[in-house]
PDB file of N, CA and C in Angstrom:
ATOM      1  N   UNK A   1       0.834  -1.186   0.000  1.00  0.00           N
ATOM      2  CA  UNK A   1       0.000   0.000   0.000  1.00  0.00           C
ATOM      3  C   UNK A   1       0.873   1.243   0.000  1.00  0.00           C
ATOM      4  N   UNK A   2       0.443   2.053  -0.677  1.00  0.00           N
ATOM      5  CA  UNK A   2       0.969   3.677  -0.862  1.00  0.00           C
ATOM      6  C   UNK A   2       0.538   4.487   0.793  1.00  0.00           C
ATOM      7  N   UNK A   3       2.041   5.001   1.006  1.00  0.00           N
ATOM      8  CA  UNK A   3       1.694   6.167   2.193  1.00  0.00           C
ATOM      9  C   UNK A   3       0.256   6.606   1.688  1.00  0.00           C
ATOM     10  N   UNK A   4       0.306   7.632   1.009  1.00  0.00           N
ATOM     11  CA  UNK A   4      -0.664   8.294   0.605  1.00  0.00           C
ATOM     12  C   UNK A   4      -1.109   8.207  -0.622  1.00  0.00           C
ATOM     13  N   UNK A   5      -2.928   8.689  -0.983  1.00  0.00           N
ATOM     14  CA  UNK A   5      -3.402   8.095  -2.257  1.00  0.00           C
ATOM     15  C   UNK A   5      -3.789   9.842  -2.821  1.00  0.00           C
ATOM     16  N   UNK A   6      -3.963  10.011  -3.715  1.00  0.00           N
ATOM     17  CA  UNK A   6      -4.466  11.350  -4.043  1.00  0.00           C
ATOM     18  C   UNK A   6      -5.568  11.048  -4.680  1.00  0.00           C
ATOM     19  N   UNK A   7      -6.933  11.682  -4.003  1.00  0.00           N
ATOM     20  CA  UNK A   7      -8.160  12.107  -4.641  1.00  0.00           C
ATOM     21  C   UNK A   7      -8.729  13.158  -5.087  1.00  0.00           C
ATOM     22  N   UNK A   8      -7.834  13.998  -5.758  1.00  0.00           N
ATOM     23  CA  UNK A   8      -8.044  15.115  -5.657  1.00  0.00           C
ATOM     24  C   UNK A   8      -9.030  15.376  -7.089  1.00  0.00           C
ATOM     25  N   UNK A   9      -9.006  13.914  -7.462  1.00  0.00           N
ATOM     26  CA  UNK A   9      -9.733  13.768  -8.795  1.00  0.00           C
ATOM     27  C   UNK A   9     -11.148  12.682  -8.858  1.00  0.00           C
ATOM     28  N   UNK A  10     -11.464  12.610  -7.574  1.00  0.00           N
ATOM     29  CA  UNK A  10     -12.158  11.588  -7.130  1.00  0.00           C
ATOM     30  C   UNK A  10     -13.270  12.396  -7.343  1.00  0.00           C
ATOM     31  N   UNK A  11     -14.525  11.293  -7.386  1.00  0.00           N
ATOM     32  CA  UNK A  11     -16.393  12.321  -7.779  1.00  0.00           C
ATOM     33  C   UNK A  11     -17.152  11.292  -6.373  1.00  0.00           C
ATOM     34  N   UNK A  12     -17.466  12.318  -5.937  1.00  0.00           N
ATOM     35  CA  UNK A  12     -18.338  11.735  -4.514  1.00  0.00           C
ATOM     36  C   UNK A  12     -19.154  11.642  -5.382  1.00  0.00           C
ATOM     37  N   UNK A  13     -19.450   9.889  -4.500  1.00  0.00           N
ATOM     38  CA  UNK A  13     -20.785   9.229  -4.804  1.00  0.00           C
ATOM     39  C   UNK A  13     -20.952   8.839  -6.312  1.00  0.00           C
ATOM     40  N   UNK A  14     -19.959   8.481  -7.010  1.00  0.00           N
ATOM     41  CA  UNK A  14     -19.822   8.185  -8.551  1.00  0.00           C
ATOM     42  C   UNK A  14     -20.574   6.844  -8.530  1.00  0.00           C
ATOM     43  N   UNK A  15     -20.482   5.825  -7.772  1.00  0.00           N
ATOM     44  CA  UNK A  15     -20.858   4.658  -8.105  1.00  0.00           C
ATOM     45  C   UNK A  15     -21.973   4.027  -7.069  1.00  0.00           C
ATOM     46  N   UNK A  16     -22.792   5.122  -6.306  1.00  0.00           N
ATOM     47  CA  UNK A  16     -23.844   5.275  -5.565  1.00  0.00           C
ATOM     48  C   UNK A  16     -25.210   5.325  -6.370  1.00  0.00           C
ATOM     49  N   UNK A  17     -25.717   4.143  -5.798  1.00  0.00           N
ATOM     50  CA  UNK A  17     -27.586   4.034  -6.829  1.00  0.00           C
ATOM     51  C   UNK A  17     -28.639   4.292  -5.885  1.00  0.00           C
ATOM     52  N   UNK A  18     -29.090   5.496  -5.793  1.00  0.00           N
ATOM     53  CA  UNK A  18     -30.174   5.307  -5.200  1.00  0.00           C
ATOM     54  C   UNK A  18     -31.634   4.373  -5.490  1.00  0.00           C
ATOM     55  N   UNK A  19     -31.998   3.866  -6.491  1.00  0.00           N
ATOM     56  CA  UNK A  19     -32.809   2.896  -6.788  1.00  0.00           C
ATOM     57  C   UNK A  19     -31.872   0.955  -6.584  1.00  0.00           C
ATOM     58  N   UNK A  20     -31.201   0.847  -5.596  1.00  0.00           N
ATOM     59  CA  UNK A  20     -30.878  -0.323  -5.712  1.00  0.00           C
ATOM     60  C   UNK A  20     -31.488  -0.564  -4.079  1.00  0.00           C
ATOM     61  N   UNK A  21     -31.909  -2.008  -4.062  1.00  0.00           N
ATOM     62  CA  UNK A  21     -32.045  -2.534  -3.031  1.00  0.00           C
ATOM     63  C   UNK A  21     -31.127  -3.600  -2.117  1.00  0.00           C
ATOM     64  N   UNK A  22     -30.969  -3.579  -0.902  1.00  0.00           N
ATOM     65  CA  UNK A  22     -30.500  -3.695  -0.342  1.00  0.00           C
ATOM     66  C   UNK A  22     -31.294  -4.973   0.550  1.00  0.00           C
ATOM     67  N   UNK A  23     -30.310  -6.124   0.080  1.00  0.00           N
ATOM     68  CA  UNK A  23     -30.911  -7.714   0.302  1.00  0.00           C
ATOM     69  C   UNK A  23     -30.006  -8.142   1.542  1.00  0.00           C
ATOM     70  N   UNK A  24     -30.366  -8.055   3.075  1.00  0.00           N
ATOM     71  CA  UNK A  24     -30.091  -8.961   3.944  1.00  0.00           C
ATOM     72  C   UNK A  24     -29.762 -10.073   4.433  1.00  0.00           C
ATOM     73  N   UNK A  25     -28.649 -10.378   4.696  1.00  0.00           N
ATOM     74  CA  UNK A  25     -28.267 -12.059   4.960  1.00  0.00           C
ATOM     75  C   UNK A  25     -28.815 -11.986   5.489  1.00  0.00           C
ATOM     76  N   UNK A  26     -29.651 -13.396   5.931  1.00  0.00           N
ATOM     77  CA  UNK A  26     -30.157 -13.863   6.793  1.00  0.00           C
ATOM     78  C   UNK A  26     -29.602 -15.162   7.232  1.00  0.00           C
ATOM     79  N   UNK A  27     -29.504 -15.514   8.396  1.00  0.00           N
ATOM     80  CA  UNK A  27     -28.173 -17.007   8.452  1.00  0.00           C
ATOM     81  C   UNK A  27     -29.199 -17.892   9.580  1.00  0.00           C
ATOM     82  N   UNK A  28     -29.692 -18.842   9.205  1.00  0.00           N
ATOM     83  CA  UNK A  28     -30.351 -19.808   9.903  1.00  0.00           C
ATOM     84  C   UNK A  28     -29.210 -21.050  10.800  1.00  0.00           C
ATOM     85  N   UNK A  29     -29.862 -21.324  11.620  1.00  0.00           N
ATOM     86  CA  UNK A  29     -29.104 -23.077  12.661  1.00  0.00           C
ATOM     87  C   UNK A  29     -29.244 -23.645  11.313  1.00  0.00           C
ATOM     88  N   UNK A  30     -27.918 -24.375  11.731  1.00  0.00           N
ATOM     89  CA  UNK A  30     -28.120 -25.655  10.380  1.00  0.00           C
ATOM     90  C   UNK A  30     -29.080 -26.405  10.739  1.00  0.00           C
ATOM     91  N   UNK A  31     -29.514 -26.738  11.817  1.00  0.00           N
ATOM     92  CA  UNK A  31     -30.885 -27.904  11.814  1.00  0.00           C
ATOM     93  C   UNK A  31     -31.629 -27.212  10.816  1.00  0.00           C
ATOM     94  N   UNK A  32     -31.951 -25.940  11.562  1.00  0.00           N
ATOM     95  CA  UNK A  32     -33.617 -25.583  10.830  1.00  0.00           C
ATOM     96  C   UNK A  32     -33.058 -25.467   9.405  1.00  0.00           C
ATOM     97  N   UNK A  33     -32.287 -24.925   8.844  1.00  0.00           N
ATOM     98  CA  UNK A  33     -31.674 -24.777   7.382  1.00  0.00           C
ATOM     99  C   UNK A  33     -32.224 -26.045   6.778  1.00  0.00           C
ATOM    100  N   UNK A  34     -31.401 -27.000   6.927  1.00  0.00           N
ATOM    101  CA  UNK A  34     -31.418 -28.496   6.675  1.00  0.00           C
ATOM    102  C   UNK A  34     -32.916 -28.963   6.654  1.00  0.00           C
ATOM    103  N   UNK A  35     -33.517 -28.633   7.533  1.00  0.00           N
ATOM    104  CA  UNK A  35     -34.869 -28.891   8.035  1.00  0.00           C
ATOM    105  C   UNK A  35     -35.585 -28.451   6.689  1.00  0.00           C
ATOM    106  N   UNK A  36     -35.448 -27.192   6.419  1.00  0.00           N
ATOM    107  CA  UNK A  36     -36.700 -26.304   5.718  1.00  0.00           C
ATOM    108  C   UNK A  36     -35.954 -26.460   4.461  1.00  0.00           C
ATOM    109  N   UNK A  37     -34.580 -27.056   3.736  1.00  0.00           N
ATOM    110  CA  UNK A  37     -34.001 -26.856   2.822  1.00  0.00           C
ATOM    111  C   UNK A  37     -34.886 -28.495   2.087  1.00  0.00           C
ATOM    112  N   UNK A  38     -35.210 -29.844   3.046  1.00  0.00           N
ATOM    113  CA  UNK A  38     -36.034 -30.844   2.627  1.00  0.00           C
ATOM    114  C   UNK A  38     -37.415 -30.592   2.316  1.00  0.00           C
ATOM    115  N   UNK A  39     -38.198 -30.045   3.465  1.00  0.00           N
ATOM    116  CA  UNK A  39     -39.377 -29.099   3.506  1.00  0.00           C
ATOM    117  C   UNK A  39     -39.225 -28.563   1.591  1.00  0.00           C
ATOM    118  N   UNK A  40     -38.763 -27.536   1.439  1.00  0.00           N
ATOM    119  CA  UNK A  40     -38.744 -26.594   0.167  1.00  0.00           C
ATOM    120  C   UNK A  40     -38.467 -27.863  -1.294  1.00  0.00           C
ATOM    121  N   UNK A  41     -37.514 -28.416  -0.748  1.00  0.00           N
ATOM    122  CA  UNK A  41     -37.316 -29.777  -1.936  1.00  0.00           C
ATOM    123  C   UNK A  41     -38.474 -30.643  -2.043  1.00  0.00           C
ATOM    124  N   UNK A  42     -39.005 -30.879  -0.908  1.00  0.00           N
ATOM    125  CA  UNK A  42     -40.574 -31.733  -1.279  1.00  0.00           C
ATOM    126  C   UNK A  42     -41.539 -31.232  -2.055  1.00  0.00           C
ATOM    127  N   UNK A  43     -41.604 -29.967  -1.567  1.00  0.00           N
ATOM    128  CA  UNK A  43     -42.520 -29.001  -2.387  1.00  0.00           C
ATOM    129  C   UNK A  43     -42.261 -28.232  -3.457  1.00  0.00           C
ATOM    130  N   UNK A  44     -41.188 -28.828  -4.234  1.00  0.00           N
ATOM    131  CA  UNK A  44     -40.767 -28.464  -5.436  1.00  0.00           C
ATOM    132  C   UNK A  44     -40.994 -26.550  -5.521  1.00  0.00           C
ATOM    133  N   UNK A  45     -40.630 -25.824  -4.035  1.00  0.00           N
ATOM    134  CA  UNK A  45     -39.993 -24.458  -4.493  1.00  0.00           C
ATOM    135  C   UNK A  45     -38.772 -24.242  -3.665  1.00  0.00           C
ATOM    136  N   UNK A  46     -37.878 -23.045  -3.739  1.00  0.00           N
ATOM    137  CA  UNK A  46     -37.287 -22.729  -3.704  1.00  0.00           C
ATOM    138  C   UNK A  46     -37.181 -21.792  -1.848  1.00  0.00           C
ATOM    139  N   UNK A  47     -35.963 -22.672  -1.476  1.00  0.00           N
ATOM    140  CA  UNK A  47     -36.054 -22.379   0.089  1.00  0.00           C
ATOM    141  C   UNK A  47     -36.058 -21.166   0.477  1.00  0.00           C
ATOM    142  N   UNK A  48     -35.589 -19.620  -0.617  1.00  0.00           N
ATOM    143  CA  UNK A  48     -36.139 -18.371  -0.304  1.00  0.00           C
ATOM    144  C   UNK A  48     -37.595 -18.309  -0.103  1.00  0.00           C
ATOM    145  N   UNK A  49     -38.328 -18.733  -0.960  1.00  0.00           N
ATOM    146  CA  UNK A  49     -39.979 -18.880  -1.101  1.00  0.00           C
ATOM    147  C   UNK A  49     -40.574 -19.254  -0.021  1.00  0.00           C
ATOM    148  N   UNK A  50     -40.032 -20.852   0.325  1.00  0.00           N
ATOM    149  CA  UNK A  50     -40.898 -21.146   2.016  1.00  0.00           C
ATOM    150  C   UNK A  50     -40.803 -20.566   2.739  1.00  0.00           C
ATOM    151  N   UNK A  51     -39.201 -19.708   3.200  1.00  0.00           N
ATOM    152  CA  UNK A  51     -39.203 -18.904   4.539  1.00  0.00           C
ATOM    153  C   UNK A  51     -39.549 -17.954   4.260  1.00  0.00           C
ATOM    154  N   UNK A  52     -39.779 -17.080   3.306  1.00  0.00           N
ATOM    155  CA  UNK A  52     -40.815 -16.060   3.283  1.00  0.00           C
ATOM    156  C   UNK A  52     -42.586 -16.514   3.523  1.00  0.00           C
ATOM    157  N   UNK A  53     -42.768 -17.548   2.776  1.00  0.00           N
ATOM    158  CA  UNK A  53     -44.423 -17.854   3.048  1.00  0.00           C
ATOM    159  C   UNK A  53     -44.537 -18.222   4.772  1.00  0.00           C
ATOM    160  N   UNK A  54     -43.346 -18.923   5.196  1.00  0.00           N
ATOM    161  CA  UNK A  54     -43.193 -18.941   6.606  1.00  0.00           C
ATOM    162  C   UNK A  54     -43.365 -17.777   7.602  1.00  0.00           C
ATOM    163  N   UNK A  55     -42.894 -16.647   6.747  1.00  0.00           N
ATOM    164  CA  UNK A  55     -42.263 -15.562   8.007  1.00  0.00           C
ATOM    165  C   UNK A  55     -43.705 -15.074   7.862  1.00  0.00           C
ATOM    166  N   UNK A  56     -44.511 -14.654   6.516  1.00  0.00           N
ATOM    167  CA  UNK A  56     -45.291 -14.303   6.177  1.00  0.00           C
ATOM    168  C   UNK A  56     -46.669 -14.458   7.320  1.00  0.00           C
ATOM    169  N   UNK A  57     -46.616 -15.704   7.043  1.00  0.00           N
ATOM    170  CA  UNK A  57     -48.084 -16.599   8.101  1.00  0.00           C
ATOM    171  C   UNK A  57     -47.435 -15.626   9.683  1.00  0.00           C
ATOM    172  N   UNK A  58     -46.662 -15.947   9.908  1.00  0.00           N
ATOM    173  CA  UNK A  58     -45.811 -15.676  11.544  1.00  0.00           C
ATOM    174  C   UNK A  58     -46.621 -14.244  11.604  1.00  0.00           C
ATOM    175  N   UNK A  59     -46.124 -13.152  10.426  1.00  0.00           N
ATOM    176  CA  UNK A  59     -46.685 -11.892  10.578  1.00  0.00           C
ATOM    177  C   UNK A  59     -47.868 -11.978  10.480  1.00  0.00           C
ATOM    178  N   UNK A  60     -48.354 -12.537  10.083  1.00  0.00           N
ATOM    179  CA  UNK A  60     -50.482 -12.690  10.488  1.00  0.00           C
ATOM    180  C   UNK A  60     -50.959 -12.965  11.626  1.00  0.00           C
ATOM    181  N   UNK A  61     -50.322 -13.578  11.792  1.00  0.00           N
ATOM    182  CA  UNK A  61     -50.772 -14.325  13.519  1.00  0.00           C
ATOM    183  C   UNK A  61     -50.359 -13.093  14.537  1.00  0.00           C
ATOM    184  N   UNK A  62     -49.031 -12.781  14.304  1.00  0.00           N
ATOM    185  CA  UNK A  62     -48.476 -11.611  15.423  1.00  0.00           C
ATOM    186  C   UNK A  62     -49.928 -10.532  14.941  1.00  0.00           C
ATOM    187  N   UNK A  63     -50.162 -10.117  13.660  1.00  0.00           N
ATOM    188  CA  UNK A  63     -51.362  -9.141  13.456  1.00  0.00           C
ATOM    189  C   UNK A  63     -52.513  -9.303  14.318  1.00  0.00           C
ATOM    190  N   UNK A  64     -52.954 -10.920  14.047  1.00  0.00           N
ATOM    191  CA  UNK A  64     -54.157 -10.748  14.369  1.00  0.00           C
ATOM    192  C   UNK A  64     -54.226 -11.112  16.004  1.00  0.00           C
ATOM    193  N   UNK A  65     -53.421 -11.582  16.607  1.00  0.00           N
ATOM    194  CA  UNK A  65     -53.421 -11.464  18.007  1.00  0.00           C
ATOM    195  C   UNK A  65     -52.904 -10.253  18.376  1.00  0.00           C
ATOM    196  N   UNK A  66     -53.236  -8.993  17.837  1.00  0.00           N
ATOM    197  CA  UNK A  66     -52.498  -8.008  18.622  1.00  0.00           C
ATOM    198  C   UNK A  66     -54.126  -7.370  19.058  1.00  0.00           C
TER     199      UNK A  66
END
């Protein structure tokens, strides 16, 4: 690495998108992973899909018991 870098030619925010979204790891126990990764394979979709239809139901229930 260089002591020093010169930016004196640098453009703030050149490669900044305001229309991009911003996708969250999310990191499961390997049980439940493993668990819901057979789950999603039985049901021929895709293990993003179940734990969303999963989290989904969860947020209904928290709704409607409030």
């Amino acid at each position: 690495m260089r002591k020093e870098y010169d930016f004196s030619k640098a453009e703030r925010g050149k490669f900044h998108r305001t229309d991009t979204e911003v996708h969250l790891p999310v990191y499961l126990d390997q049980p439940i992973q493993s668990r819901l990764t057979e789950i999603a394979k039985d049901k021929g979709i895709a293990l993003t899909e179940l734990v969303n239809a999963l989290l989904q139901k969860d947020i209904e229930l928290i709704e409607t018991a409030r």
